[in-house]
Every structure is written in C-alpha cells, then in structure tokens.
C-alpha atoms as a PDB file:
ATOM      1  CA  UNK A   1       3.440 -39.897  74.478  1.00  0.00           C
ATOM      2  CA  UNK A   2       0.337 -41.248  73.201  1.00  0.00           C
ATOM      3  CA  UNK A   3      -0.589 -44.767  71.895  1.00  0.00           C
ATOM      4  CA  UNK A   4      -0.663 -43.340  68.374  1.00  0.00           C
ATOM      5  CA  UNK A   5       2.844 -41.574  68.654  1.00  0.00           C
ATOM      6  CA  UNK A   6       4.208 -44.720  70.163  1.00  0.00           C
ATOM      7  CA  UNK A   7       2.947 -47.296  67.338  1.00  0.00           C
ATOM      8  CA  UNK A   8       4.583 -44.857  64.494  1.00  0.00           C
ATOM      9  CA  UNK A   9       7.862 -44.963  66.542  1.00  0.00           C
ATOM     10  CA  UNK A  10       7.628 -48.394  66.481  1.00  0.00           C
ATOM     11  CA  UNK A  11       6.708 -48.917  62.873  1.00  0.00           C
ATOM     12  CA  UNK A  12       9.715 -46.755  61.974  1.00  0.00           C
ATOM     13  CA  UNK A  13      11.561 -49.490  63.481  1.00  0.00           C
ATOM     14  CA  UNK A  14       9.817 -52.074  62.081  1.00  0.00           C
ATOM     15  CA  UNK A  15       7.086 -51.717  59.613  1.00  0.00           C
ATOM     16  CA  UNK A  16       5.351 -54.341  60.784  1.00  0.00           C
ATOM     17  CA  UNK A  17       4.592 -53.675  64.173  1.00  0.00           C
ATOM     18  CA  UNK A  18       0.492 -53.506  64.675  1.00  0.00           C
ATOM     19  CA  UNK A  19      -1.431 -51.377  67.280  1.00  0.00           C
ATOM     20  CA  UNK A  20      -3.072 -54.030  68.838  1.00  0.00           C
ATOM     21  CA  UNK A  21       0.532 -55.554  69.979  1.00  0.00           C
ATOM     22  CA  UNK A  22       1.631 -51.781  71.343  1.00  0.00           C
ATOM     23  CA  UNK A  23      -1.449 -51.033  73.233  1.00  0.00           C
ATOM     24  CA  UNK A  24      -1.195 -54.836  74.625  1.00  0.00           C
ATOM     25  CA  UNK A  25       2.197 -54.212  75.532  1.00  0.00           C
ATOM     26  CA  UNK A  26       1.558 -50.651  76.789  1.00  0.00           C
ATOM     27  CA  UNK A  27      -1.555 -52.465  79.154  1.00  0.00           C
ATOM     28  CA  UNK A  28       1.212 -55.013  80.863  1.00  0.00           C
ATOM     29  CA  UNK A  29       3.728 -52.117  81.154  1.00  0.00           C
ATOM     30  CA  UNK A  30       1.059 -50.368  83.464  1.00  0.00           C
ATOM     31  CA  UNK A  31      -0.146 -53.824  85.002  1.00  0.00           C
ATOM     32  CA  UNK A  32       3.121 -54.074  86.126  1.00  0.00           C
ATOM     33  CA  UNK A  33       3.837 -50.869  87.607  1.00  0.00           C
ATOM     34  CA  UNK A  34       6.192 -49.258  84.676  1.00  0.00           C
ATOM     35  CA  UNK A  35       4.049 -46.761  82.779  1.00  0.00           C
ATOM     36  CA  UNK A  36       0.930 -45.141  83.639  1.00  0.00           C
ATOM     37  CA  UNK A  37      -1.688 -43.668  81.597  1.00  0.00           C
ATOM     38  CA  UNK A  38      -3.543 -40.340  81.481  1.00  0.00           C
ATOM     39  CA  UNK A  39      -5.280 -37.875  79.136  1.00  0.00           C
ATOM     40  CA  UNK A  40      -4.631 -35.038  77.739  1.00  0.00           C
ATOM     41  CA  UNK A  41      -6.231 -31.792  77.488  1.00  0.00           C
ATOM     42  CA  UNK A  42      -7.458 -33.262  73.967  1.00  0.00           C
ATOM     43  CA  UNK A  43      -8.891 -36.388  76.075  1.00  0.00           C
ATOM     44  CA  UNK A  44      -6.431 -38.292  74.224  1.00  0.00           C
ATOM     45  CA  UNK A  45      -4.697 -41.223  76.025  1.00  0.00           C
ATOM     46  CA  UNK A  46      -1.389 -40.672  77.027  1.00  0.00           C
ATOM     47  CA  UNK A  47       1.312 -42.751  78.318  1.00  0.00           C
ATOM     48  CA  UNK A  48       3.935 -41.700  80.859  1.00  0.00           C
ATOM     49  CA  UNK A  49       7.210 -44.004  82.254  1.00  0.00           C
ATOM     50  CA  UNK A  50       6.009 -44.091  86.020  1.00  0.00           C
ATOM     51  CA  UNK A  51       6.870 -41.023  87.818  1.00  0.00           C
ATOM     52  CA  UNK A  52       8.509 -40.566  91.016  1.00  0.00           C
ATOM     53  CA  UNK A  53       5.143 -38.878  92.622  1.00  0.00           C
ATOM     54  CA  UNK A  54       1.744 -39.402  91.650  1.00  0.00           C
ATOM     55  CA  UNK A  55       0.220 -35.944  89.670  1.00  0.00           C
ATOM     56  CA  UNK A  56      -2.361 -34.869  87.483  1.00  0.00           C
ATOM     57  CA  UNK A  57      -1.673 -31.904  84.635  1.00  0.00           C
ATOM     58  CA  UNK A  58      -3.119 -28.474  84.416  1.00  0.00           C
ATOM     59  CA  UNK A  59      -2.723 -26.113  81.603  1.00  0.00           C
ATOM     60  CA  UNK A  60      -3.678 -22.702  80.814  1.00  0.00           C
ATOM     61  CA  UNK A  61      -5.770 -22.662  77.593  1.00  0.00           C
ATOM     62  CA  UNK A  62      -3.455 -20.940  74.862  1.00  0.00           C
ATOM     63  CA  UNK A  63      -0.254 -23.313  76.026  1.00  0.00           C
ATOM     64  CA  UNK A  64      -2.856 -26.306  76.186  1.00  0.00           C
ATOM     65  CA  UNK A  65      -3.304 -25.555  72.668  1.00  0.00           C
ATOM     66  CA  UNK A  66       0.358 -25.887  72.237  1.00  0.00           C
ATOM     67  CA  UNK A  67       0.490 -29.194  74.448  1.00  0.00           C
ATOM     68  CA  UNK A  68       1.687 -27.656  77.442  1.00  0.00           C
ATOM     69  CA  UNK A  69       0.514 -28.682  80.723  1.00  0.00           C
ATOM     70  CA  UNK A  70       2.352 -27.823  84.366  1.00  0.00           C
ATOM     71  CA  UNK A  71       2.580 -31.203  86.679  1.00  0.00           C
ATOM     72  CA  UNK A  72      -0.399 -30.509  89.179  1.00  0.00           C
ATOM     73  CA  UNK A  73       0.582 -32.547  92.694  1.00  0.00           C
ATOM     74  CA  UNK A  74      -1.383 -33.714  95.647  1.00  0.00           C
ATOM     75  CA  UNK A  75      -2.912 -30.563  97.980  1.00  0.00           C
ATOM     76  CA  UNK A  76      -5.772 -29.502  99.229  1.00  0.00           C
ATOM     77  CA  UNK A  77      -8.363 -30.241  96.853  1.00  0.00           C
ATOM     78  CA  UNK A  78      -7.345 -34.317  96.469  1.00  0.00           C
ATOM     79  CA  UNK A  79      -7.193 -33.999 100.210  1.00  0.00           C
ATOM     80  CA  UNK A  80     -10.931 -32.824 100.677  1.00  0.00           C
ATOM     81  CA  UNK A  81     -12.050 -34.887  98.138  1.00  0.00           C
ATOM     82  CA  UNK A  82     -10.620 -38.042 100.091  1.00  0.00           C
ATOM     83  CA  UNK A  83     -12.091 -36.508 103.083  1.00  0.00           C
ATOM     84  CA  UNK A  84     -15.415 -35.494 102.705  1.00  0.00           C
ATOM     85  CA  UNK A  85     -15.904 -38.842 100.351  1.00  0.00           C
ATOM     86  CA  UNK A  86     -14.229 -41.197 101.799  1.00  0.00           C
ATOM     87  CA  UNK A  87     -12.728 -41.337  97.985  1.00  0.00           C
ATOM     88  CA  UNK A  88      -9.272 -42.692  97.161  1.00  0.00           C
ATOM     89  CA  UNK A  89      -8.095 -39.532  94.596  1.00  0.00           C
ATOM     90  CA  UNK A  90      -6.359 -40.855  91.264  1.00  0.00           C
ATOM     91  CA  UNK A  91      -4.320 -37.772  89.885  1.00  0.00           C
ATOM     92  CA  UNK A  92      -3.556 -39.900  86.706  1.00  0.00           C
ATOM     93  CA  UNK A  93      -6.643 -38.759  85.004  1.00  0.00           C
ATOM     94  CA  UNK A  94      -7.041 -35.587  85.728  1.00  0.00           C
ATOM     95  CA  UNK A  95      -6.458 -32.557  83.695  1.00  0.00           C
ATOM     96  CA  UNK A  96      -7.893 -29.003  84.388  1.00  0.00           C
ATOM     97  CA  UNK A  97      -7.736 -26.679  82.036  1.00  0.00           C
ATOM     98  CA  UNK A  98      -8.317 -22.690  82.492  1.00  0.00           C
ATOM     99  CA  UNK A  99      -7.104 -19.134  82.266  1.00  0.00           C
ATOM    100  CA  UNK A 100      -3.228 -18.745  83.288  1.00  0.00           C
ATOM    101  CA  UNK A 101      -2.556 -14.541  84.232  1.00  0.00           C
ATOM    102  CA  UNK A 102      -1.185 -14.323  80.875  1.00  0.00           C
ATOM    103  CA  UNK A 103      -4.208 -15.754  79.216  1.00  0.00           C
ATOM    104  CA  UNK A 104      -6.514 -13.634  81.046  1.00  0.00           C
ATOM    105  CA  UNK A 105      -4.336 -10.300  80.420  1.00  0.00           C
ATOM    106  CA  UNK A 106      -4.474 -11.257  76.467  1.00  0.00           C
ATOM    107  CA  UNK A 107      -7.826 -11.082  75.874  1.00  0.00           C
END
C-alpha cells in the first residue's frame, strides 16, 4: 500500500486525518520493526506489514503495468554482491523489472 492509498483510507475514517500524521506514524511503525518500506515499479513508496523473510519484487513489464510484481528472495546475486563488496544487501528497495516468457513471446 502506498502512503497516498493509506492517508485516503484513513480520511474515509476520519476526514480529518492529515498526511503529515500518516507518514509520521508510518516512519515509527518501521522504526520499530512493524512495517517496512519499498518502491514500486512506479518508484512510488510503498509500505508493507513486516514480512516473515526479507525480499525485493520483480515484475515482468506488461503485469508491472498492472501492479504485479513476484516476491524476489535472497540467492545468488545478493550473495555476490555481499561478497565481492563487502556490502550488507537490502532487498527492501529493490525492484527489477524486465521481459517475463510471455512478454517476450507477445511482441
């Protein structure tokens, strides 16, 4: 859910509710260890309730255009990365998008 989303759920509630208070809250929530926040595909903020394992999000192009994105864990590449850099990999903001099989068959 994004900031945005969130605030107009919140105003639906209670019309006075302002952004500044929500993205506050929102900042303490991930202080804190309950939600997390990432971007997607659109490079728009997004906040998730904390998941059980720490992931990025990939998505094909034509479902990324649709908001669709697959979960994309830990492997190899984090793994090199952390390696080769000494670099401690966040998943949180990372997003690739690209060309799925039934993209690349479409076109």
């Amino acid at each position: 859910m994004t900031g945005v989303e969130l605030v107009e759920r919140c105003r639906a509630v209670d019309p006075e509710t302002t952004a500044s208070t929500v993205y506050r809250t929102l900042n303490v929530l991930e202080e804190i260890g309950l939600v997390r926040h990432s971007h997607g595909q659109d490079g728009h903020e997004e906040f998730h309730v904390l998941p059980a394992t720490e992931h990025g999000h990939s998505a094909a192009r034509r479902a990324a255009a649709r908001g669709k994105s697959r979960p994309l864990r830990r492997g190899r590449l984090t793994k090199t990365i952390a390696r080769d850099r000494r670099f401690r990999v966040d998943l949180s903001h990372l997003m690739i998008v690209g060309r799925c099989a039934a993209c690349s068959a479409s076109t």
